[in-house]
N, C-alpha and C. Protein backbone atom coordinates (compact mmCIF):
# COMPACT_ATOMS: atom_id res chain seq x y z
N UNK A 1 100.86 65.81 102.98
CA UNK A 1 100.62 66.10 104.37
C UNK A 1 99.25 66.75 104.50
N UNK A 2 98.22 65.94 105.49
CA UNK A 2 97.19 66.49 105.67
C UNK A 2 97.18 68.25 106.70
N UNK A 3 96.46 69.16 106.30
CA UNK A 3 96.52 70.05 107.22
C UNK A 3 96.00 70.11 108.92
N UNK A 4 96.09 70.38 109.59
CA UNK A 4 95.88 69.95 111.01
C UNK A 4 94.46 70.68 111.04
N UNK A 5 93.57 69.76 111.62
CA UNK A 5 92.13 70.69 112.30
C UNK A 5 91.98 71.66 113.28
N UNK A 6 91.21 72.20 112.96
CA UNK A 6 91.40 73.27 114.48
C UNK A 6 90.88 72.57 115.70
N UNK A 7 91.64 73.02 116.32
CA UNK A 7 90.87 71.87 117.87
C UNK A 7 89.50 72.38 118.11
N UNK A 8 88.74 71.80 118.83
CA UNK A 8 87.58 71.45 118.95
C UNK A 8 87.47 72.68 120.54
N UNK A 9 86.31 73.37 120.84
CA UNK A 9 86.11 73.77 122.29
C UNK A 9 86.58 72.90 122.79
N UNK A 10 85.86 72.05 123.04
CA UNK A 10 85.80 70.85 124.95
C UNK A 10 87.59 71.13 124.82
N UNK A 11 88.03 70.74 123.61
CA UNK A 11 89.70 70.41 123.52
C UNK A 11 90.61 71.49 123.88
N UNK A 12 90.55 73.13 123.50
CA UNK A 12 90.71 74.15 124.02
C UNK A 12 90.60 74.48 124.90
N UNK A 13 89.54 74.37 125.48
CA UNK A 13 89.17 74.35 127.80
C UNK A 13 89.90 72.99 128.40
N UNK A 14 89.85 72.16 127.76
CA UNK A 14 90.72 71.12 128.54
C UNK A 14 92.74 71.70 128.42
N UNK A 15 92.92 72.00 127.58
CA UNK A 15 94.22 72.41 126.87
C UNK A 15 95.06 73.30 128.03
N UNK A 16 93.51 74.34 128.14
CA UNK A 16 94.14 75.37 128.96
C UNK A 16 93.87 74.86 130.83
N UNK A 17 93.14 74.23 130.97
CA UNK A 17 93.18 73.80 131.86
C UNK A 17 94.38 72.75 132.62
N UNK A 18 94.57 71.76 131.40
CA UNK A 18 96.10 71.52 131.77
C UNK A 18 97.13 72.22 131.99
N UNK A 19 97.07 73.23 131.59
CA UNK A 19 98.03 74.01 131.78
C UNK A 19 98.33 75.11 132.50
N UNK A 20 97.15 75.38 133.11
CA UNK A 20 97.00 75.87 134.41
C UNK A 20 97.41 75.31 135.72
N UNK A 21 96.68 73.86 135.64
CA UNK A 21 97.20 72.92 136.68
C UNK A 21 98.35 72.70 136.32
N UNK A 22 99.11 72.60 135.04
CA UNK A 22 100.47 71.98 135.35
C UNK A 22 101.14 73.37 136.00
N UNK A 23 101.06 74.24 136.24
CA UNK A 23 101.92 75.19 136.33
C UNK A 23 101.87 75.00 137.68
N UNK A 24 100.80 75.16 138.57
CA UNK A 24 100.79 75.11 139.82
C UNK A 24 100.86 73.84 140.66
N UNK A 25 101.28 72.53 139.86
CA UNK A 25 101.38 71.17 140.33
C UNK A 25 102.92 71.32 140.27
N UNK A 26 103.87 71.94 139.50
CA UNK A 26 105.23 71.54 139.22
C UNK A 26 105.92 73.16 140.03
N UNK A 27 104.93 74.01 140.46
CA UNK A 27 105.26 75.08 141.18
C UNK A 27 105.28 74.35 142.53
N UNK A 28 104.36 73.76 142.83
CA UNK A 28 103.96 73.20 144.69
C UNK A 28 105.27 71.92 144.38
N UNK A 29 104.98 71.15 143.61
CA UNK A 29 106.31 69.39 144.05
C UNK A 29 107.30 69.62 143.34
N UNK A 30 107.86 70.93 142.12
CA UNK A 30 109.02 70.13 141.48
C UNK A 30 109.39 69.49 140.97
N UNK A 31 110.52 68.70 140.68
CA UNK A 31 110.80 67.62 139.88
C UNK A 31 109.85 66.83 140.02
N UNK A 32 109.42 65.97 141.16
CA UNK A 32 108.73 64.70 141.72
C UNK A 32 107.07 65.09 141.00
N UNK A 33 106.81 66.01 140.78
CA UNK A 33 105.12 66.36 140.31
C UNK A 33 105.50 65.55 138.82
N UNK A 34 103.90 64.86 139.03
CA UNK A 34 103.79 63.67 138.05
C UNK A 34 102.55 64.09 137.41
N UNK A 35 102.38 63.32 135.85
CA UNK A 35 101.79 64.02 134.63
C UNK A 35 99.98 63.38 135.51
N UNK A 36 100.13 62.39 136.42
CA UNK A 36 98.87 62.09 136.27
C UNK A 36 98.49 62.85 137.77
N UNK A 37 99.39 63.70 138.47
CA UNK A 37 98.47 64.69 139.56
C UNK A 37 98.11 66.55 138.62
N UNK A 38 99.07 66.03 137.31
CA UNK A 38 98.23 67.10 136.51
C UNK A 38 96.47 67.03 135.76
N UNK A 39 96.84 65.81 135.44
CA UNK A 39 95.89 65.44 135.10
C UNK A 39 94.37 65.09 136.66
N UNK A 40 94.49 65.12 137.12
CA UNK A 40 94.46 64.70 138.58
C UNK A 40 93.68 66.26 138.87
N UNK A 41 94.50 67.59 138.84
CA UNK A 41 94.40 69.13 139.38
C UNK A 41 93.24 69.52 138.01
N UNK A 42 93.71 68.99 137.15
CA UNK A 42 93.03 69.55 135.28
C UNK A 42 91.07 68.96 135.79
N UNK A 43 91.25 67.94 136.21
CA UNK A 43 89.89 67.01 135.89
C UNK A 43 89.92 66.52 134.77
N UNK A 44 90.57 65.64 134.13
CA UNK A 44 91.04 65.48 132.72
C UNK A 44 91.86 63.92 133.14
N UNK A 45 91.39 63.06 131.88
CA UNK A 45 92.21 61.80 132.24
C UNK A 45 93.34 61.74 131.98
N UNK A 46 94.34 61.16 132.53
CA UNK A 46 95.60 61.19 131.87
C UNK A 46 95.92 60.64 130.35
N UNK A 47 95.35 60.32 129.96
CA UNK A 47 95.26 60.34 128.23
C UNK A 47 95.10 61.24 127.16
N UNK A 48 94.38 62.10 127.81
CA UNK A 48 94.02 63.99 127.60
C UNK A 48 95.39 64.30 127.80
N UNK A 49 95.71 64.24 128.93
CA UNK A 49 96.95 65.01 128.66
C UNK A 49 98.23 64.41 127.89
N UNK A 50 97.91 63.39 127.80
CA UNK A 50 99.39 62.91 126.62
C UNK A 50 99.01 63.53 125.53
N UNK A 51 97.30 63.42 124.98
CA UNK A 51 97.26 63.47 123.89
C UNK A 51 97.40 65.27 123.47
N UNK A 52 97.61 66.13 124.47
CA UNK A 52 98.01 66.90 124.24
C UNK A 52 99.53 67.67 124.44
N UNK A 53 100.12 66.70 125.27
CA UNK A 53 101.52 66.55 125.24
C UNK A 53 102.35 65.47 125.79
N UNK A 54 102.50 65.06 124.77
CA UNK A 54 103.17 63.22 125.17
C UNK A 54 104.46 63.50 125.88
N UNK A 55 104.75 64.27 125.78
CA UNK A 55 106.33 64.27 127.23
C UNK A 55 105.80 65.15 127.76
N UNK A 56 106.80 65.03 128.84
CA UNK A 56 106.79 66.22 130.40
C UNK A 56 107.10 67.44 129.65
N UNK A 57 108.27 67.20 129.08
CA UNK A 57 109.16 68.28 128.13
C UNK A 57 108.38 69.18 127.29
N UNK A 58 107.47 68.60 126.42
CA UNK A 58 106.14 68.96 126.00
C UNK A 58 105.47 70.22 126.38
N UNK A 59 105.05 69.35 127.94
CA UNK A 59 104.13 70.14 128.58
C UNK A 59 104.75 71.23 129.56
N UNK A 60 106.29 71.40 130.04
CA UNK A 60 106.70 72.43 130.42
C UNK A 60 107.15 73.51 129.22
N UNK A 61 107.35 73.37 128.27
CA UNK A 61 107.56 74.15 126.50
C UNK A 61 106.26 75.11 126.68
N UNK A 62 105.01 74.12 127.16
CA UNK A 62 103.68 74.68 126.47
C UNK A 62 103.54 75.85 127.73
N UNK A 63 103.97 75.25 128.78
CA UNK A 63 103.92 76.29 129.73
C UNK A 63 104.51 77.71 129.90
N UNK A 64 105.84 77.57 129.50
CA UNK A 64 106.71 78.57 128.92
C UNK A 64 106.08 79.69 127.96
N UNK A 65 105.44 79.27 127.23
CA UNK A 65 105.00 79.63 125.74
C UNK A 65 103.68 80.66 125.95
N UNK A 66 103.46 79.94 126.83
CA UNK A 66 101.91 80.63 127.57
C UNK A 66 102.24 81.93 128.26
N UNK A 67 103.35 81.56 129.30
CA UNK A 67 103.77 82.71 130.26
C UNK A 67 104.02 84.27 129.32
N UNK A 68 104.82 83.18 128.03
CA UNK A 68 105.62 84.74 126.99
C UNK A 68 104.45 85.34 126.87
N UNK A 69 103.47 84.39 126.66
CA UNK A 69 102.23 85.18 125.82
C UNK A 69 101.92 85.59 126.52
N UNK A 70 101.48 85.35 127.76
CA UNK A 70 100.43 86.33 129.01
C UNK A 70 101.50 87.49 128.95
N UNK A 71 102.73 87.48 129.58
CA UNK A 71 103.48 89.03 129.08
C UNK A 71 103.43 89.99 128.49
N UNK A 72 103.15 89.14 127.11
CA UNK A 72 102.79 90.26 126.17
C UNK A 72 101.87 90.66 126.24
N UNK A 73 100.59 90.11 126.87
CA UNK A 73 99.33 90.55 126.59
C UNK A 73 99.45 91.61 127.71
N UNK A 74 99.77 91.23 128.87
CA UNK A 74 99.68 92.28 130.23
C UNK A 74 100.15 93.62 129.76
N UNK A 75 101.68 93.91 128.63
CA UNK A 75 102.38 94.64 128.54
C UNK A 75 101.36 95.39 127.82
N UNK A 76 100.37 94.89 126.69
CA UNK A 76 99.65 95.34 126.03
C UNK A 76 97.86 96.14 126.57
N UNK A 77 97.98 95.22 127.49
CA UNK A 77 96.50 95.59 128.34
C UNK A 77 97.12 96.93 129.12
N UNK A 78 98.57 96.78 130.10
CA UNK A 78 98.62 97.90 130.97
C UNK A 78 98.99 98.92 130.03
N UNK A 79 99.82 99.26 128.68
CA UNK A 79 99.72 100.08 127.67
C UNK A 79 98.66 100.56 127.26
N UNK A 80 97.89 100.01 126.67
CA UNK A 80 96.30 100.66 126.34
C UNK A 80 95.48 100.86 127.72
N UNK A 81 95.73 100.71 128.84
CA UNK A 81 95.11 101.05 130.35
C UNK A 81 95.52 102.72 130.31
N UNK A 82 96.44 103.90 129.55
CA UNK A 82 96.44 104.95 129.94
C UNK A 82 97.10 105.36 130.74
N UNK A 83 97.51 104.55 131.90
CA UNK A 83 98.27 104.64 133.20
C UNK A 83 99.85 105.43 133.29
N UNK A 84 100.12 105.99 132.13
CA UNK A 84 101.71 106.30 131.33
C UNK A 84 102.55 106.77 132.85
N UNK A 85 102.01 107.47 133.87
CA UNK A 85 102.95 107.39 134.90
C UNK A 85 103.69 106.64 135.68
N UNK A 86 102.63 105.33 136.00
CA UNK A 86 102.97 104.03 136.73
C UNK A 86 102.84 103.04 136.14
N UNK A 87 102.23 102.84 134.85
CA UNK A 87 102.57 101.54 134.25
C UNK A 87 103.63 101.13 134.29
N UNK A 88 104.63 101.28 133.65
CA UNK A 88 106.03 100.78 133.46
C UNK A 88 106.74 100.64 134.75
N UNK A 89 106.41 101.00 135.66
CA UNK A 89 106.92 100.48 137.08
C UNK A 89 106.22 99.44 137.45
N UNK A 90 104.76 99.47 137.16
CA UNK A 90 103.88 98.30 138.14
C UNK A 90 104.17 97.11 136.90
N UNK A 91 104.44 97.16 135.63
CA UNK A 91 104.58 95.91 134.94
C UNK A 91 106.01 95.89 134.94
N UNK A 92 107.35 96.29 135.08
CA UNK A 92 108.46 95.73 135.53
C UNK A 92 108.00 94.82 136.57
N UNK A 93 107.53 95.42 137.85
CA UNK A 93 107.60 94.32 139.03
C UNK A 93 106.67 93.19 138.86
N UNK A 94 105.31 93.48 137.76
CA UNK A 94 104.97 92.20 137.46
C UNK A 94 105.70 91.06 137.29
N UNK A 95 106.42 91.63 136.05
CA UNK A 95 107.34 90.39 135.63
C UNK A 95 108.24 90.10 136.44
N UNK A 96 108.47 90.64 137.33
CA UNK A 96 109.71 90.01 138.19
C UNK A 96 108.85 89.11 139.44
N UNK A 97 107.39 89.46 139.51
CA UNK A 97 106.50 88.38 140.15
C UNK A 97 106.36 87.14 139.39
N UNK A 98 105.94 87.57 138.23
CA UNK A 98 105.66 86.32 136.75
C UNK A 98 106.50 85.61 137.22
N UNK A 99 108.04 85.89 137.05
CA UNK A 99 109.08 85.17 136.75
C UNK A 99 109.63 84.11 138.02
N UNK A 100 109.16 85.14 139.53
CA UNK A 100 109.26 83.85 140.14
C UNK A 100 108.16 83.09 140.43
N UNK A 101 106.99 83.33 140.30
CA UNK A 101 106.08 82.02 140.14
C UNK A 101 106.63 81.19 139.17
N UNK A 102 106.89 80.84 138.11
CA UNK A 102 107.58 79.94 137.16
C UNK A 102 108.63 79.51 137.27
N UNK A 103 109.67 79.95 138.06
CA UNK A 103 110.54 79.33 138.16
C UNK A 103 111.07 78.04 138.60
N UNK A 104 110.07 77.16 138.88
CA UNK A 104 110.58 75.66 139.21
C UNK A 104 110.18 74.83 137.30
N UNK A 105 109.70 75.64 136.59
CA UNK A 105 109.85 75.21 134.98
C UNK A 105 110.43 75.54 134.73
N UNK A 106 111.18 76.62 134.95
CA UNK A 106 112.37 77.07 134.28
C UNK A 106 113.39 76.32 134.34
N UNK A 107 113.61 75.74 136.00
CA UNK A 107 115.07 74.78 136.30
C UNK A 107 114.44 73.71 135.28
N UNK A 108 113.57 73.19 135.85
CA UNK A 108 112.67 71.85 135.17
C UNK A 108 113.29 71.81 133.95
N UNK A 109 112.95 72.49 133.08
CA UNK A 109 113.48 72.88 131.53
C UNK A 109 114.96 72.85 131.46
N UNK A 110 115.80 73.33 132.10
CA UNK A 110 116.94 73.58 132.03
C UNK A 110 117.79 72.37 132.79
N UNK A 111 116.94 71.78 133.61
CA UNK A 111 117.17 70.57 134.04
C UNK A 111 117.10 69.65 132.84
N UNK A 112 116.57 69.46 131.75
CA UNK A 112 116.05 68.24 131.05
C UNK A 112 117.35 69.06 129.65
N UNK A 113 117.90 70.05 129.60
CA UNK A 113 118.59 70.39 128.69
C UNK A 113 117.89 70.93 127.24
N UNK A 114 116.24 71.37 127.54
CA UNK A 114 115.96 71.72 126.65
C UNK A 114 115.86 73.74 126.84
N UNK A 115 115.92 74.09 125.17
CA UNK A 115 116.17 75.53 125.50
C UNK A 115 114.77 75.80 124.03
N UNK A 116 114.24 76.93 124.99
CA UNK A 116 112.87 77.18 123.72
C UNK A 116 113.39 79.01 123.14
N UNK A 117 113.65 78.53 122.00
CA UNK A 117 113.65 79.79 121.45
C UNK A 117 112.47 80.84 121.29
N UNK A 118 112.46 81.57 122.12
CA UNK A 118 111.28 82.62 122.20
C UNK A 118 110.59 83.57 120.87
N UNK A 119 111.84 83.83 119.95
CA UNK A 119 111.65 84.37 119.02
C UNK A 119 110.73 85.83 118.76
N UNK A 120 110.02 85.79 117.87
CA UNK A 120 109.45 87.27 117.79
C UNK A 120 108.28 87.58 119.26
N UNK A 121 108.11 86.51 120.26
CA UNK A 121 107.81 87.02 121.32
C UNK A 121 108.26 87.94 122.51
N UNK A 122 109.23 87.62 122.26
CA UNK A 122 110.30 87.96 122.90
C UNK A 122 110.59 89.85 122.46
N UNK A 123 110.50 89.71 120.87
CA UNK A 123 110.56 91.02 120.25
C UNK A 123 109.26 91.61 120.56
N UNK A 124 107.75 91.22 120.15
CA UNK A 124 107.30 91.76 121.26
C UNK A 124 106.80 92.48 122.45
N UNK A 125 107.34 91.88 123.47
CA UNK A 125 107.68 91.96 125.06
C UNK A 125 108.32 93.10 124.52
N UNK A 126 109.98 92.96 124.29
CA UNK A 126 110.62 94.21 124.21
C UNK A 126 109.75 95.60 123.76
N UNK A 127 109.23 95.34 122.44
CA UNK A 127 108.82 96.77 121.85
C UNK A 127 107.95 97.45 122.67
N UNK A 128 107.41 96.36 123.64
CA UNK A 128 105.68 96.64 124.53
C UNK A 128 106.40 97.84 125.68
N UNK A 129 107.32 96.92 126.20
CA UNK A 129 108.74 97.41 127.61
C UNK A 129 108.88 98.88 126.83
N UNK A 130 109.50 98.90 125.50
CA UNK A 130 109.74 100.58 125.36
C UNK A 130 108.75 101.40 124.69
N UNK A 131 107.39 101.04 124.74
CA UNK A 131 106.72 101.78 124.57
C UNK A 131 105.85 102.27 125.73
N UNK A 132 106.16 101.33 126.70
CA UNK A 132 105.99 101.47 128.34
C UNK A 132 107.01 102.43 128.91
N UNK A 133 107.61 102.12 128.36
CA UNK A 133 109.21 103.27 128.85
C UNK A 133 108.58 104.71 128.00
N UNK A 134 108.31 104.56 127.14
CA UNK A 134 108.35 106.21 126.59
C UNK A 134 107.28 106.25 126.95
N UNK A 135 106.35 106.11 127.06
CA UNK A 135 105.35 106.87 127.79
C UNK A 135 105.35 107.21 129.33
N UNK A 136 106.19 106.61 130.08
CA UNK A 136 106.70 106.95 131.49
C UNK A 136 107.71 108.16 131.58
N UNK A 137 108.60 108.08 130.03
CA UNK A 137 109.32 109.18 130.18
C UNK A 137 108.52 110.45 129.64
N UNK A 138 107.67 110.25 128.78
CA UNK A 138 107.28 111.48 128.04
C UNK A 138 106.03 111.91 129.79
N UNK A 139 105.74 111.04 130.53
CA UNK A 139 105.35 111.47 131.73
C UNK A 139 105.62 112.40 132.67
N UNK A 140 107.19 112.36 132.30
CA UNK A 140 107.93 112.60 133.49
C UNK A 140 108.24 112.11 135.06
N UNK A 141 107.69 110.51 134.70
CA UNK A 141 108.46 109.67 135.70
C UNK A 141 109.71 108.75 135.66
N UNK A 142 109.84 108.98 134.45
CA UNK A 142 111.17 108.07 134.43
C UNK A 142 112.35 109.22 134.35
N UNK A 143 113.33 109.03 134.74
CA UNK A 143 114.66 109.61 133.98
C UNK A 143 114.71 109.76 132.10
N UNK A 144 114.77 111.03 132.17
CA UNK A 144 114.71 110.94 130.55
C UNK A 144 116.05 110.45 129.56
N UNK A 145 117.30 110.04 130.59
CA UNK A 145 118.11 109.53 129.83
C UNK A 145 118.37 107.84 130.16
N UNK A 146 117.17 107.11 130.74
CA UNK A 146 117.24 106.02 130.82
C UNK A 146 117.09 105.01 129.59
N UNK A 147 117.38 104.31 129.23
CA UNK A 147 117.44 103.48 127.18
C UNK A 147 116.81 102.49 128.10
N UNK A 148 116.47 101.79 126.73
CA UNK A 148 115.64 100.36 126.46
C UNK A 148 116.21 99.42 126.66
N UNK A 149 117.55 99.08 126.36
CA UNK A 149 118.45 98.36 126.57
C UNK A 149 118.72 97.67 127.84
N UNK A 150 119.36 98.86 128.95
CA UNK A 150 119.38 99.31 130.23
C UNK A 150 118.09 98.91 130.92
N UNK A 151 117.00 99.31 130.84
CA UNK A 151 115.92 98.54 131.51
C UNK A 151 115.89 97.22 131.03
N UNK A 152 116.02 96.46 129.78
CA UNK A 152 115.74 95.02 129.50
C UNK A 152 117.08 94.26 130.33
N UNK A 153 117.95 95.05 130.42
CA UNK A 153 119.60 93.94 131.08
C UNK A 153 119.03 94.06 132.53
N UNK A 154 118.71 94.63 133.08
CA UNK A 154 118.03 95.10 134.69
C UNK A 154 117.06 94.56 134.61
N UNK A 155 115.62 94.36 134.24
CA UNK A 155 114.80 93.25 134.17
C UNK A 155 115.26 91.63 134.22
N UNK A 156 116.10 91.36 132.98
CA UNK A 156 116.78 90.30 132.63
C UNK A 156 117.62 89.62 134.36
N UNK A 157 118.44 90.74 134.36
CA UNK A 157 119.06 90.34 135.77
C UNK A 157 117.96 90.01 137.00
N UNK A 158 117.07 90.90 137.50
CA UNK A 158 116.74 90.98 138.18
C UNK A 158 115.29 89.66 138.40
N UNK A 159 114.82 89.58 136.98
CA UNK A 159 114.09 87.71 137.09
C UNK A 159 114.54 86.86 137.18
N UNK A 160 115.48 86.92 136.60
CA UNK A 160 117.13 85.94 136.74
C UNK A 160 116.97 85.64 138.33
N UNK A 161 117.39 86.91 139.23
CA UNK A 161 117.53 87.04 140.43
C UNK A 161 116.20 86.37 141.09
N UNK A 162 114.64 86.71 140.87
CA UNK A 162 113.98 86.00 141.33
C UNK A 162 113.51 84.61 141.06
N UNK A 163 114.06 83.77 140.32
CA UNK A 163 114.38 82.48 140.08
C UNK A 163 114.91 81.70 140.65
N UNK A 164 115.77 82.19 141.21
CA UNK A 164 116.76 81.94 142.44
C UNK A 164 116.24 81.56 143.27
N UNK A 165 116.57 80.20 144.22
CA UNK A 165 116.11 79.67 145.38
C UNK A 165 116.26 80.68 146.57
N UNK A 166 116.93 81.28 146.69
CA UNK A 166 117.28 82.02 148.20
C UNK A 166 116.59 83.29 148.37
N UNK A 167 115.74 83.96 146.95
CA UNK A 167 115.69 85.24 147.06
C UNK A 167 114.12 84.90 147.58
N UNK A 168 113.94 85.09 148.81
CA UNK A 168 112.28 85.65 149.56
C UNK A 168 111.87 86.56 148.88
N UNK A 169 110.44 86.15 149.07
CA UNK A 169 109.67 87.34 148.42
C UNK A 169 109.75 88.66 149.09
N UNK A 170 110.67 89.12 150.42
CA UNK A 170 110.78 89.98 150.77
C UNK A 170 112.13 90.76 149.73
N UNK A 171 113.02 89.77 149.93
CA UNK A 171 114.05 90.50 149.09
C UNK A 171 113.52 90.89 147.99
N UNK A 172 112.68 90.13 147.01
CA UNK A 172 112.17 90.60 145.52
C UNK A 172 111.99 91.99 145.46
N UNK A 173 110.89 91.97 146.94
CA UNK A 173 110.35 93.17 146.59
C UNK A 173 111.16 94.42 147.11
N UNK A 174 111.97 94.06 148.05
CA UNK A 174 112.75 95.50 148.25
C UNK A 174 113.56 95.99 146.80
N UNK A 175 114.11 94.66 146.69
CA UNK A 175 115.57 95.13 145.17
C UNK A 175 114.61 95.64 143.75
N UNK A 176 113.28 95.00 144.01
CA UNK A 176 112.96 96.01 142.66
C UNK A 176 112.49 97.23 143.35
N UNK A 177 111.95 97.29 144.01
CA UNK A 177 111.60 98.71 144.87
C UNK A 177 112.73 99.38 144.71
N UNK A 178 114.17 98.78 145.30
CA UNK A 178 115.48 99.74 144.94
C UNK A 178 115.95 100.22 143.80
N UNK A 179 115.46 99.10 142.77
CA UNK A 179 116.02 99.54 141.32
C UNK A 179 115.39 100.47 140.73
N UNK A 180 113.86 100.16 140.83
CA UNK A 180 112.51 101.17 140.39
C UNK A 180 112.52 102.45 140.59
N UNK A 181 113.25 102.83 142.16
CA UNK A 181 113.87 104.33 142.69
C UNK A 181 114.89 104.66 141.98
N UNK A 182 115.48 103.72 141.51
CA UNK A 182 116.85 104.53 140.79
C UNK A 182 116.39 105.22 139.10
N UNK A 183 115.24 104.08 138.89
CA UNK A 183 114.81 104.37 137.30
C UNK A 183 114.04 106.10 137.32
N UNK A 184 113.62 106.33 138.58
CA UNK A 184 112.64 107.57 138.33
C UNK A 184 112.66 108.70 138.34
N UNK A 185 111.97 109.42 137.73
CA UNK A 185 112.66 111.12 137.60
C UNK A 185 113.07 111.72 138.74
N UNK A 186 113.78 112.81 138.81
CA UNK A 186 113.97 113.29 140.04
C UNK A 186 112.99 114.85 139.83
């Protein structure tokens, strides 16, 4: 087995560019958004994009994969930002923004019966979440007997919740606003 090359620039800016546009082509149409109005949003021929992901399936995986990663990175940027009072509140409600912008890949995905194991990203996210948490508590904005756990099942639920067709972005923002009040010191 030959080892794989590293992709090339032009191939890396095109890569991510597909995948920018696919996110916001299958966010605006849904099921019906087709690989060549990605290709179409990218500036990229539709051959580019097979050749960087020959199924749909493919290219919603790659999308997924991206999102974990931007997570982690945010969790990591607003951590080293200093912010230890309000970080961990303003990146909970991130992700519960993240999560419903993405959510027509998520059905998409779950529509087609595929499931992507997240793996040590996922671990992670978590460690980032409670090191966001202890520094909110060692703040004295969080409740000091709030666990890691407890915030990840309440996150979990609550993107869950904005995934959901019915929940307006008004509701989003009140119920984490409500939950966020319950998380904070008194």
């Amino acid at each position: 087995m030959t080892p794989s090359k590293p992709m090339r620039a032009d191939a890396l800016r095109n890569r991510a560019r597909i995948l920018a546009a696919a996110e916001e082509v299958f966010a605006e149409r849904g099921a019906s958004a087709s690989t060549e109005e990605v290709a179409a949003r990218a500036g990229v021929a539709i051959g580019t994009v097979f050749r960087h992901f020959p199924t749909k399936r493919d290219l919603l995986a790659a999308i997924m994969k991206e999102v974990r990663d931007g997570l982690v990175a945010e969790a990591e940027t607003v951590l080293a930002g200093g912010r230890a009072g309000s970080a961990f509140f303003d990146y909970f409600a991130f992700v519960v923004e993240r999560s419903a912008e993405v959510g027509t890949v998520v059905s998409l995905l779950a529509e087609e019966g595929t499931s992507i194991e997240p793996g040590e990203q996922i671990m992670a996210f978590t460690r980032a979440f409670g090191s966001l948490l202890d520094a909110a508590k060692d703040a004295g904005t969080v409740r000091p007997e709030v666990r890691l756990d407890e915030v990840m099942a309440l996150l979990t639920a609550t993107a869950h919740g904005a995934l959901a067709a019915g929940w307006s972005d008004d509701l989003r923002r009140r119920t984490v606003a409500l939950l966020l009040n319950g998380l904070r010191a008194r």
